[in-house]
C-alpha atoms as a PDB file:
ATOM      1  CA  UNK A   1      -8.452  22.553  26.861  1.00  0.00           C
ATOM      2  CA  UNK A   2      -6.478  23.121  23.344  1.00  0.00           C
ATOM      3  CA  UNK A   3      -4.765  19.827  24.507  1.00  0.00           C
ATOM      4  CA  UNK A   4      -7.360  17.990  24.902  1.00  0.00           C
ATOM      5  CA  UNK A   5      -9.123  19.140  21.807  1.00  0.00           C
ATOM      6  CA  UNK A   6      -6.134  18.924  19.692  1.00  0.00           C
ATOM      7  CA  UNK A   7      -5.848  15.085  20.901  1.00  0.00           C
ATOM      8  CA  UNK A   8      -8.962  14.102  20.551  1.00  0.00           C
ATOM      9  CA  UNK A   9      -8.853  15.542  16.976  1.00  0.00           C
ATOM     10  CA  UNK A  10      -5.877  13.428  16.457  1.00  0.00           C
ATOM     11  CA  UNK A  11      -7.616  10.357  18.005  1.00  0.00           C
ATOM     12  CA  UNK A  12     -10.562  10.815  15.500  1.00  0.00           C
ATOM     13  CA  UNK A  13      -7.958  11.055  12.414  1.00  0.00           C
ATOM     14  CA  UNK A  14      -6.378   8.264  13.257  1.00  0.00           C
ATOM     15  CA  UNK A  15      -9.361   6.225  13.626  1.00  0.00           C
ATOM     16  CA  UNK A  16     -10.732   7.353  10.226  1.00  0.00           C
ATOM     17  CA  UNK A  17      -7.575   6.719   8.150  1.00  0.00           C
ATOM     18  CA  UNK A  18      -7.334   3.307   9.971  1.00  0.00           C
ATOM     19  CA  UNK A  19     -11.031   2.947   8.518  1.00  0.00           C
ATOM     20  CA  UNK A  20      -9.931   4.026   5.282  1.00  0.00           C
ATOM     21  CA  UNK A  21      -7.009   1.851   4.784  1.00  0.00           C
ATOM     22  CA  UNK A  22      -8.671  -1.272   6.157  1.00  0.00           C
ATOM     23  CA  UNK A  23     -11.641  -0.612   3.536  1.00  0.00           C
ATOM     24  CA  UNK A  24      -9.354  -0.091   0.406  1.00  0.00           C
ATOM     25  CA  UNK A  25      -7.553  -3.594   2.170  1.00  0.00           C
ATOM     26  CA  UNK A  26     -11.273  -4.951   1.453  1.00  0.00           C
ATOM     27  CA  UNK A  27     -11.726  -3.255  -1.679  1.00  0.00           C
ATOM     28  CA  UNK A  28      -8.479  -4.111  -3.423  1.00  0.00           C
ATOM     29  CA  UNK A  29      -9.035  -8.284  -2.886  1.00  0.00           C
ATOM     30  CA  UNK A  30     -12.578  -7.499  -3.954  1.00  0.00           C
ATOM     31  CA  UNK A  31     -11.207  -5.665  -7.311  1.00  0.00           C
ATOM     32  CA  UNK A  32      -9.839  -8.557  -9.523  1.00  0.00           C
ATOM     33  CA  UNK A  33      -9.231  -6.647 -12.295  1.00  0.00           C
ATOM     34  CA  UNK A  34      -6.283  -5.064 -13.856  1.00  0.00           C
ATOM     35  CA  UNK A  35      -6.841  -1.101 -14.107  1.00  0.00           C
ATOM     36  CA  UNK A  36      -6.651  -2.118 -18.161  1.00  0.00           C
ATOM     37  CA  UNK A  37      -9.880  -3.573 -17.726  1.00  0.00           C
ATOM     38  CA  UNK A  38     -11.669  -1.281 -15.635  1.00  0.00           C
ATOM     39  CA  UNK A  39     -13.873   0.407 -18.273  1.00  0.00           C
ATOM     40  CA  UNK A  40     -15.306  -3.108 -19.284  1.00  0.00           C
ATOM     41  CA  UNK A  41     -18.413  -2.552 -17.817  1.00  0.00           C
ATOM     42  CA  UNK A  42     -20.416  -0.119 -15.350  1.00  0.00           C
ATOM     43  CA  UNK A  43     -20.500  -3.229 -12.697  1.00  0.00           C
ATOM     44  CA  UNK A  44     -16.206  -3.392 -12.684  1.00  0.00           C
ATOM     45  CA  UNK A  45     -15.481   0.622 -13.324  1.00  0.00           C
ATOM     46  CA  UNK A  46     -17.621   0.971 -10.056  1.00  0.00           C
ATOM     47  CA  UNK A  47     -16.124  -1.704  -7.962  1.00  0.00           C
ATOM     48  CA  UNK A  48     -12.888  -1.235  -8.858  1.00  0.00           C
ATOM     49  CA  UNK A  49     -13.437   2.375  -8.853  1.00  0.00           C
ATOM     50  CA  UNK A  50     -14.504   2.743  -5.368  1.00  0.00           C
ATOM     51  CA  UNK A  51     -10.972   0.659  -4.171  1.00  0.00           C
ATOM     52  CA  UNK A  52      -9.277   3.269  -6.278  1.00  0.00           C
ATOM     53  CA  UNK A  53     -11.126   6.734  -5.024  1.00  0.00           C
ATOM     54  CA  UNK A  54     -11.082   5.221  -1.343  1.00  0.00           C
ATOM     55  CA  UNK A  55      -7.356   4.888  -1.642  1.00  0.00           C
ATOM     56  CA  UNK A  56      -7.187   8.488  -2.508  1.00  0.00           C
ATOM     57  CA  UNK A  57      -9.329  10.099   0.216  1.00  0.00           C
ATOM     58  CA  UNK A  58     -11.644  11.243  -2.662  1.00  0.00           C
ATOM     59  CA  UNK A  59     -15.071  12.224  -1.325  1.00  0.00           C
ATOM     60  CA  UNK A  60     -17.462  10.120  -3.644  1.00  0.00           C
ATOM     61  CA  UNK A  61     -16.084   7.044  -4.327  1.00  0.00           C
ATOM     62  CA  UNK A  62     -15.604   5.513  -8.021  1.00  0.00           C
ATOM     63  CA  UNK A  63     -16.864   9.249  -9.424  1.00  0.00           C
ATOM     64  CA  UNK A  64     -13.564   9.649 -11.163  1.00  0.00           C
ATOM     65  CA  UNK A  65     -12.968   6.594 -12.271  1.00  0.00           C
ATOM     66  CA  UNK A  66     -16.379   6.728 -13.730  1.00  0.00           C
ATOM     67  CA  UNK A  67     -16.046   9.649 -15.073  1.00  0.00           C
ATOM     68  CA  UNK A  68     -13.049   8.638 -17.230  1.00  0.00           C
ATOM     69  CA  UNK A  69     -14.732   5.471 -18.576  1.00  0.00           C
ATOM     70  CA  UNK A  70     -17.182   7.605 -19.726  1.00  0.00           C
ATOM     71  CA  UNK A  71     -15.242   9.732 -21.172  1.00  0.00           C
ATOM     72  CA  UNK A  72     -12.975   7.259 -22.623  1.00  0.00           C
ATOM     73  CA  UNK A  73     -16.186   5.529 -24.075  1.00  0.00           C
ATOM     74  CA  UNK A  74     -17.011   8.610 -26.163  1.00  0.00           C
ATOM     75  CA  UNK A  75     -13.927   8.479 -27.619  1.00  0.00           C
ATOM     76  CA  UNK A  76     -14.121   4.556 -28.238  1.00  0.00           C
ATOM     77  CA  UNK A  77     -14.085   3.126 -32.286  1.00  0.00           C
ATOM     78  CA  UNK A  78     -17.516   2.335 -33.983  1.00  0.00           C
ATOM     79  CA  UNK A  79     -18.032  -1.397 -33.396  1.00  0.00           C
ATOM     80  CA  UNK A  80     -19.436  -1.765 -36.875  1.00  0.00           C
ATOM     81  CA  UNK A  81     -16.458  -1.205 -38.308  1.00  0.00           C
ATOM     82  CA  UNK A  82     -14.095  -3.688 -38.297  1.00  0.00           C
ATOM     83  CA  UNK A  83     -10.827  -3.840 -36.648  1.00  0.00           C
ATOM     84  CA  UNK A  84      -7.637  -4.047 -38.683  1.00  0.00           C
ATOM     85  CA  UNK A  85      -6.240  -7.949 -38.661  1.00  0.00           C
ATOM     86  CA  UNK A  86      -2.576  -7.992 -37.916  1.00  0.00           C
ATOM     87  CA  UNK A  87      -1.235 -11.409 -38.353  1.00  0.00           C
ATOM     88  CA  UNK A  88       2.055 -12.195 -37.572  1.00  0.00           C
ATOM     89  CA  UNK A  89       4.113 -15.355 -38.505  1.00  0.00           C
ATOM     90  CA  UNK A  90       7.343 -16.243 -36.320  1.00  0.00           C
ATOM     91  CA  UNK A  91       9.921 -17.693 -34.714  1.00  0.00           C
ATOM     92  CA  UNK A  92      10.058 -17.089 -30.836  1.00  0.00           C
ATOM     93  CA  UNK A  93      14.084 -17.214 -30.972  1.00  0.00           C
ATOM     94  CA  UNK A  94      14.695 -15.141 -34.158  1.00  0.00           C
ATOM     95  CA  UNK A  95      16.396 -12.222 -33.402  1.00  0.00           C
ATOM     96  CA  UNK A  96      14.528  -9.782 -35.881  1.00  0.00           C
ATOM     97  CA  UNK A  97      10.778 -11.235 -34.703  1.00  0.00           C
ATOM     98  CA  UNK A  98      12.047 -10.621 -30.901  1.00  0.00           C
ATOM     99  CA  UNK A  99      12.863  -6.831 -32.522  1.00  0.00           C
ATOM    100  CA  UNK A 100       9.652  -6.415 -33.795  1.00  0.00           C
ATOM    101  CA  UNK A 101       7.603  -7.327 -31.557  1.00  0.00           C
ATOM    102  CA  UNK A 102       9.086  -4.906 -28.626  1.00  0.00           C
ATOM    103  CA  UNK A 103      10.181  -1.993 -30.881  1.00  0.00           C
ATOM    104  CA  UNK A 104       6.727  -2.168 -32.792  1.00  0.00           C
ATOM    105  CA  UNK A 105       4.251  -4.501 -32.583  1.00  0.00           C
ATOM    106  CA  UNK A 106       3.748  -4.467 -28.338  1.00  0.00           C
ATOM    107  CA  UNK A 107       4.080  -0.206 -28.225  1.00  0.00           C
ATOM    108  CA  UNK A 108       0.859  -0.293 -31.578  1.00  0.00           C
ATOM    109  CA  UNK A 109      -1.090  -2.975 -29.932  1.00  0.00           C
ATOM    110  CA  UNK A 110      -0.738  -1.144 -26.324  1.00  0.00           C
ATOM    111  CA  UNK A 111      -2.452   2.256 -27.837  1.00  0.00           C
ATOM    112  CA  UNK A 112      -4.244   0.473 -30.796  1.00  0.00           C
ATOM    113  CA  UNK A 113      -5.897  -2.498 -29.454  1.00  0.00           C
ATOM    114  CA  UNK A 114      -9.244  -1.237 -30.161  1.00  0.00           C
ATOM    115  CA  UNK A 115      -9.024  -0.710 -33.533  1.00  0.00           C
ATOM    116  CA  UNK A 116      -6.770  -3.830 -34.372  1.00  0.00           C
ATOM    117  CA  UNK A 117      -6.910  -7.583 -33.722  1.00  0.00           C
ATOM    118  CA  UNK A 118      -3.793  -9.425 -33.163  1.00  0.00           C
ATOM    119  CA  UNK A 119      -3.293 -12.636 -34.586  1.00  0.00           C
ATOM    120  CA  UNK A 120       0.094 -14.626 -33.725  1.00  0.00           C
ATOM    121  CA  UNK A 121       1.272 -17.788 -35.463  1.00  0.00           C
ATOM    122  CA  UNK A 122       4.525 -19.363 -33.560  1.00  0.00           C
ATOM    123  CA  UNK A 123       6.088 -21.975 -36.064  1.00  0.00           C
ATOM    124  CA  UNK A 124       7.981 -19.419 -38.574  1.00  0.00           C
ATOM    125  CA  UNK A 125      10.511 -21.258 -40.278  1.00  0.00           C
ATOM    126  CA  UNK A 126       9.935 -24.537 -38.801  1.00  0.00           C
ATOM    127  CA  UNK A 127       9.837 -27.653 -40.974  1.00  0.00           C
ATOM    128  CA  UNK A 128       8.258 -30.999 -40.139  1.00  0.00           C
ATOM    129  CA  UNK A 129      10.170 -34.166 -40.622  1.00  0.00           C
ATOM    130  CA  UNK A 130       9.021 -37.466 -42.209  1.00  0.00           C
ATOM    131  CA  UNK A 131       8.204 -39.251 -39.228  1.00  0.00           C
ATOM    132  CA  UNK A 132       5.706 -36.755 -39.236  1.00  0.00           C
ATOM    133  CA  UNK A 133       5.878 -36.222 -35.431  1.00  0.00           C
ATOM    134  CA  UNK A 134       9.278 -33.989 -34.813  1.00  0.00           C
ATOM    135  CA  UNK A 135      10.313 -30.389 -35.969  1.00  0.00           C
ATOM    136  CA  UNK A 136      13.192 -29.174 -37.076  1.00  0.00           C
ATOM    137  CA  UNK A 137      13.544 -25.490 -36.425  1.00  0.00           C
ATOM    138  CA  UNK A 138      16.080 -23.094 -37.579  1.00  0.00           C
ATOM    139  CA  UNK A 139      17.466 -22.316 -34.094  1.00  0.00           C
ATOM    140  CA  UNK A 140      17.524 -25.790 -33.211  1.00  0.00           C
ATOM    141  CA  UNK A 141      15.093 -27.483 -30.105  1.00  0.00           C
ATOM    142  CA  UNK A 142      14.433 -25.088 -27.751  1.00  0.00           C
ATOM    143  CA  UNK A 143      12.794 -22.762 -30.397  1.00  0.00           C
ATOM    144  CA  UNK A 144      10.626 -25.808 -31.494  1.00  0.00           C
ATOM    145  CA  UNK A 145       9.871 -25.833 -27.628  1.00  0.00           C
ATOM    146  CA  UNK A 146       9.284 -22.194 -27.209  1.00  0.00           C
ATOM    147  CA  UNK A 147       7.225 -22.397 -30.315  1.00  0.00           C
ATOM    148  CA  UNK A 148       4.966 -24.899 -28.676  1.00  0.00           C
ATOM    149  CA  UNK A 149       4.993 -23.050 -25.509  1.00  0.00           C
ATOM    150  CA  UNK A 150       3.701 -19.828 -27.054  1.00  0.00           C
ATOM    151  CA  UNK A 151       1.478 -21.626 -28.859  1.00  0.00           C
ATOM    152  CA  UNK A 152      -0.059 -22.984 -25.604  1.00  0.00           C
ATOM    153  CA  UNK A 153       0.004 -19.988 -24.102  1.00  0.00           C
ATOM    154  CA  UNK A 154      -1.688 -18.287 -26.928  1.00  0.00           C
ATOM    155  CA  UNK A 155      -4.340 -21.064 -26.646  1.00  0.00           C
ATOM    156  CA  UNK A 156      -4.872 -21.337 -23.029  1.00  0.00           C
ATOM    157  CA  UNK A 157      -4.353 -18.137 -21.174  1.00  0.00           C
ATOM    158  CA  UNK A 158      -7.219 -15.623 -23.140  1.00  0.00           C
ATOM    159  CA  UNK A 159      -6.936 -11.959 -23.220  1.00  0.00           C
ATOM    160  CA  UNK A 160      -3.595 -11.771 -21.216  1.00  0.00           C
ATOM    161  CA  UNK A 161      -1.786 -14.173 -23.676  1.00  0.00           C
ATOM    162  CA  UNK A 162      -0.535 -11.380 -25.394  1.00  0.00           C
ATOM    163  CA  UNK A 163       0.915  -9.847 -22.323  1.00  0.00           C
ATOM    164  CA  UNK A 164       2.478 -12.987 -21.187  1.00  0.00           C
ATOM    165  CA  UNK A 165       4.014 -13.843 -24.485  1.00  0.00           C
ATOM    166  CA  UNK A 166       5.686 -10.068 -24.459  1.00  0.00           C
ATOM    167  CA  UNK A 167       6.945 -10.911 -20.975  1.00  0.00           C
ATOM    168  CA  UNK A 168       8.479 -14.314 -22.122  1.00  0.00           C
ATOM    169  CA  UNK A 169      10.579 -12.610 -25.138  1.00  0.00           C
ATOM    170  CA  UNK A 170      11.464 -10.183 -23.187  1.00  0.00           C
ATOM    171  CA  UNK A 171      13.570 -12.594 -21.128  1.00  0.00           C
ATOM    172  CA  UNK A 172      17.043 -14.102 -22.289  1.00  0.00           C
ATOM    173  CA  UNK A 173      15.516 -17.551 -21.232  1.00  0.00           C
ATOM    174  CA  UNK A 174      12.244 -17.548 -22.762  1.00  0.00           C
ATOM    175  CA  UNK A 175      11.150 -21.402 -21.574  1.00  0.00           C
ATOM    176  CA  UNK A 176      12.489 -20.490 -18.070  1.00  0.00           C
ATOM    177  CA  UNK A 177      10.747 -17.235 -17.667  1.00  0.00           C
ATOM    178  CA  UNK A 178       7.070 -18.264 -19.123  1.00  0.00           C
ATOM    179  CA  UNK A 179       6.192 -19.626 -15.317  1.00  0.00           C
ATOM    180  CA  UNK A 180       6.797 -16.341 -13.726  1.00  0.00           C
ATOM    181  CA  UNK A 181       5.194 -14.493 -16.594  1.00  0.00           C
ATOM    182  CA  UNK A 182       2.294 -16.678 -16.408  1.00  0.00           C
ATOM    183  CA  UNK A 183       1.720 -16.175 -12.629  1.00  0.00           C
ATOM    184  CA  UNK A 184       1.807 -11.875 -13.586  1.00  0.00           C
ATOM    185  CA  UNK A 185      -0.406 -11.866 -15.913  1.00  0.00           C
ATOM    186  CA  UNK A 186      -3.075 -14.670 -15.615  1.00  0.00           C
ATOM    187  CA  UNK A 187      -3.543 -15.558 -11.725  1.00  0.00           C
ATOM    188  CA  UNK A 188      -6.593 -17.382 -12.417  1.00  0.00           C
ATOM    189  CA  UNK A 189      -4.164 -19.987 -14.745  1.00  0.00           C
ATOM    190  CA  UNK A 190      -2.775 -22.984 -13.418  1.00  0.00           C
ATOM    191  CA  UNK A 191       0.377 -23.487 -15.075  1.00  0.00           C
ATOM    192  CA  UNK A 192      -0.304 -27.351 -14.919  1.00  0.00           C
ATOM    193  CA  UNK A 193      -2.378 -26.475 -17.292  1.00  0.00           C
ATOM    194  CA  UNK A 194       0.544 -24.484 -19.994  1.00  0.00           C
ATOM    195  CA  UNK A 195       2.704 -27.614 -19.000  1.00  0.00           C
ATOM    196  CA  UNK A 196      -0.367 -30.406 -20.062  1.00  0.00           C
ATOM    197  CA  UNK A 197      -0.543 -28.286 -23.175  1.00  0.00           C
ATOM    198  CA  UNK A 198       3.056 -28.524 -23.930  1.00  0.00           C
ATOM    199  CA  UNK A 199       3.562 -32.066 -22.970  1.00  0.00           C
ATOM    200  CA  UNK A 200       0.384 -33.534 -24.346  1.00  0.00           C
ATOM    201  CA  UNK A 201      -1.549 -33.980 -27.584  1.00  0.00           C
ATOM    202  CA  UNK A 202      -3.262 -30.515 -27.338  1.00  0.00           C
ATOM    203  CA  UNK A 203       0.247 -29.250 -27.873  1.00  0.00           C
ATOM    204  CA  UNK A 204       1.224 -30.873 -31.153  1.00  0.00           C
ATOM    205  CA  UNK A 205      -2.056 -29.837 -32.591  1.00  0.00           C
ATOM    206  CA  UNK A 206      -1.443 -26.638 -31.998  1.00  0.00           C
ATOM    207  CA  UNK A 207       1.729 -26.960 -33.737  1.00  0.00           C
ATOM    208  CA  UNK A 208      -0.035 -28.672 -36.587  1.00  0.00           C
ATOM    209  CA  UNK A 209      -2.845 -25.946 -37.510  1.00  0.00           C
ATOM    210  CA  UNK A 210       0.355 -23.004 -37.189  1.00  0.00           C
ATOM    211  CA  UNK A 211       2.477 -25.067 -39.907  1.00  0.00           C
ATOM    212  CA  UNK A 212      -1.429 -25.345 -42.225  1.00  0.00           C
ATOM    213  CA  UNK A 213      -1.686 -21.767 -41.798  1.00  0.00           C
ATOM    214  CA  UNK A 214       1.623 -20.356 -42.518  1.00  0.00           C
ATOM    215  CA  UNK A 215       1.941 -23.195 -45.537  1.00  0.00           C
ATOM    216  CA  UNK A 216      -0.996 -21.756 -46.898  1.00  0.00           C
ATOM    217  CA  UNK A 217       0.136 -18.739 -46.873  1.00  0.00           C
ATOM    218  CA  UNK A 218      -0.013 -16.525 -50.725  1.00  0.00           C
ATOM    219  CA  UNK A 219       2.280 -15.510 -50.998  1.00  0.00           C
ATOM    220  CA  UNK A 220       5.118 -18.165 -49.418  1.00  0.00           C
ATOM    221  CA  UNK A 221       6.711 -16.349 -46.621  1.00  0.00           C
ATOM    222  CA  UNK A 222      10.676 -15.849 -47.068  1.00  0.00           C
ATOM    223  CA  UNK A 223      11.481 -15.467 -43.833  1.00  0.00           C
ATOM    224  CA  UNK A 224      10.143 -14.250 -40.544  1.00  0.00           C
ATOM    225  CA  UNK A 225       8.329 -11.820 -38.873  1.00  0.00           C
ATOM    226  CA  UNK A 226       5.788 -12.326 -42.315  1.00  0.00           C
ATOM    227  CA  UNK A 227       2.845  -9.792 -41.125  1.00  0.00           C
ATOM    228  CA  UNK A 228      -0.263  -9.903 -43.125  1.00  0.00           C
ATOM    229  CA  UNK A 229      -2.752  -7.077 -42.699  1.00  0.00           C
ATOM    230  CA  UNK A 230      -6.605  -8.212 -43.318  1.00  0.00           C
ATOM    231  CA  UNK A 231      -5.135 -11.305 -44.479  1.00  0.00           C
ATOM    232  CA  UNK A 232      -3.183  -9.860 -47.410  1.00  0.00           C
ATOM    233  CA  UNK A 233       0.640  -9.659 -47.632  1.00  0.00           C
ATOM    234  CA  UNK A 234       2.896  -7.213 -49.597  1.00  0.00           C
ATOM    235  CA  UNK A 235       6.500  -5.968 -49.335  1.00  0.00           C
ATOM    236  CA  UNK A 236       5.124  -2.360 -48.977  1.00  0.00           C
ATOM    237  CA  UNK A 237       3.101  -2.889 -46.033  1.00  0.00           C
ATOM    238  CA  UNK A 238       5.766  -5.158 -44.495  1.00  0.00           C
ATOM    239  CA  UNK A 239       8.107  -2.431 -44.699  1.00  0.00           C
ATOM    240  CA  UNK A 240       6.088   0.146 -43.446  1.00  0.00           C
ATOM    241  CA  UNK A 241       5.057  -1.937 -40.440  1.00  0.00           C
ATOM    242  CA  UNK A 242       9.016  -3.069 -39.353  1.00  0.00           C
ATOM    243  CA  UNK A 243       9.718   0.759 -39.588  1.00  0.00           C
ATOM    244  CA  UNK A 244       6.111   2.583 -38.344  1.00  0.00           C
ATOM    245  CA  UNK A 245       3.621  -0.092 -37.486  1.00  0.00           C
ATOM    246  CA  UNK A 246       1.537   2.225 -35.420  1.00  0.00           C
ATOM    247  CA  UNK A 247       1.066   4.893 -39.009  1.00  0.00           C
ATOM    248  CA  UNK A 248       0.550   1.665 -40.809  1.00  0.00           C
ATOM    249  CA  UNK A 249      -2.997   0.357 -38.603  1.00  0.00           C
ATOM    250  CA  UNK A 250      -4.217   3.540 -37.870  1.00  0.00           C
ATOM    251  CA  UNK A 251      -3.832   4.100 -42.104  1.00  0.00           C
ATOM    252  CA  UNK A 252      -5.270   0.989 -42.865  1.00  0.00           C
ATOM    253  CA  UNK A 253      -8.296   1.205 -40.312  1.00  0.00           C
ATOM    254  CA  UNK A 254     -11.322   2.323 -42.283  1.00  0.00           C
ATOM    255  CA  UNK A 255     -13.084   4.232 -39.262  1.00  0.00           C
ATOM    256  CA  UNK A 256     -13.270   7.271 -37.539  1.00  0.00           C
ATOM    257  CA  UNK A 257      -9.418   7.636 -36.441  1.00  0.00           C
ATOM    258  CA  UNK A 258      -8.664   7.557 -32.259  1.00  0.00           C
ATOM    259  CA  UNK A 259      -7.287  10.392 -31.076  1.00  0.00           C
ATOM    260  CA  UNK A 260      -4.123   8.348 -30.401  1.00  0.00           C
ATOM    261  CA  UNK A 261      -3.216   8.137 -34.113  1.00  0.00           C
ATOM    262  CA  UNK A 262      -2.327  12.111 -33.874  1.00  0.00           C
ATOM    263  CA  UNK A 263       0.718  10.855 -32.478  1.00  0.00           C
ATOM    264  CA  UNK A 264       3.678   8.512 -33.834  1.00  0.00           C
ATOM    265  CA  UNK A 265       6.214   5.924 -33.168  1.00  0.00           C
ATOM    266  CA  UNK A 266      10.293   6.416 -33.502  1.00  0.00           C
ATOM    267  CA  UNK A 267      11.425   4.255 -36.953  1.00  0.00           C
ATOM    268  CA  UNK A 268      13.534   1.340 -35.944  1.00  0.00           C
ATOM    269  CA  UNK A 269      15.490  -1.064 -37.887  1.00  0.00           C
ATOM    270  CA  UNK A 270      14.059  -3.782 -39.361  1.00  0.00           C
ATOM    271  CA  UNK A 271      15.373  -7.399 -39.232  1.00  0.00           C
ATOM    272  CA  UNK A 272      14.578 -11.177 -40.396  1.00  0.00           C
ATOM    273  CA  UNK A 273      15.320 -14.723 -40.021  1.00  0.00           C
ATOM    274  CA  UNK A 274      15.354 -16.019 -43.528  1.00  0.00           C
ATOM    275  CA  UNK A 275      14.024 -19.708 -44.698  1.00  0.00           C
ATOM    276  CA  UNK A 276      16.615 -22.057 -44.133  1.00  0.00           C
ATOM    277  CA  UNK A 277      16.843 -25.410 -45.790  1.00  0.00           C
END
């Protein structure tokens, strides 16, 4: 009799974590968000929600993921007041940019993104030659082709660009590693679509408006990463943000502060690639 039970106990555990697991199966191609973007909206933080709490055994399904959204809402910047610009003028080869960005800038915009907007403009210390259709960059080709490649990304890929562009510095072969990066971050990109950027006109335009906007830059930049805050520039901000970036926005942003600026990132080094001739 205690067999018997026992088994068909078993049996009925069996069938209901088979249940389970084929459900959050279901669930997880029906989620097609990244957990980053499951607080977007009621709609996703349930759906998503319900893959996650199924996944978990949890009893009511998408309560705690709910639950944190709404906490995380409370918590969440006034949208009334603006978020601090952070513009940042490069070259995707040089050394002290590739420093910056994964020492500061990524780690700041990772816990900050809500109360600053990123703005990046790959062309640095290019210049254009007289022909008026070729670059010459100061680590030679492929940084005028990496240049162009972020720049497509940037253009073509939306909210992940960011993402993908960290992913492609983050490589030793930044051309050969943008595919892979792509496919990561932005499934629902073709990446026919980065390589028509890069190989047609769309691409060179691109190129075009970054060398307007960093020659119209007050004052000229010197060398690269040139950050401008709000769109203003000055050596004392510059040097605050290659050593403490993450002080720097939550300083400069004129709201209530986010919890996460009670914290603080380690000072690094700071490094540039100066204007060549």
């Amino acid at each position: 009799m205690y067999t018997g039970t026992m088994m068909n106990g078993l049996s009925i555990y069996v069938f209901v974590f088979l249940f389970i697991f084929e459900k959050c199966q279901t669930d997880s191609r029906s989620c097609g968000y990244p957990p980053s973007q499951w607080c977007r909206s009621l709609e996703i933080a349930t759906e998503c929600g319900f893959f996650k709490a199924n996944f978990t055994f949890a009893v009511f399904p998408g309560l705690k993921v709910l639950k944190q959204c709404m906490e995380l809402n409370v918590t969440r910047p006034d949208p009334s007041v603006p978020p601090v610009d952070v513009a940042v003028y490069y070259d995707s080869l040089c050394p002290g940019w590739r420093t910056f960005l994964t020492g500061q800038l990524f780690p700041t915009w990772t816990m900050l993104r809500d109360i600053m907007r990123l703005i990046l403009v790959p062309y640095g210390n290019a210049k254009k030659l007289p022909d008026q259709k070729v670059f010459s960059c100061q680590h030679g080709k492929p940084e005028w082709q990496a240049n162009m490649l972020e720049a497509c990304i940037l253009n073509v890929t939306g909210h992940s660009a960011f993402l993908i562009v960290h992913c492609v510095e983050s490589s030793s072969d930044v051309i050969n590693a943008a595919q892979p990066c792509v496919w990561l971050y932005a499934l629902s990109v073709e990446w026919g679509t980065v390589e028509s950027c890069m190989r047609g006109s769309l691409g060179h335009r691109l190129m075009h408006e970054n060398m307007m906007k960093t020659l119209a830059l007050g004052p000229q930049r010197t060398h690269v990463p040139w950050v401008t805050f709000n769109g203003v520039y000055t050596p004392e901000w510059e040097d605050k943000a290659m050593s403490s970036l993450f002080n720097l926005v939550c300083k400069l942003y004129r709201g209530i502060k986010p919890p996460t600026c009670a914290g603080s990132l380690k000072k690094l080094d700071q490094g540039f690639c100066n204007s060549f001739s």
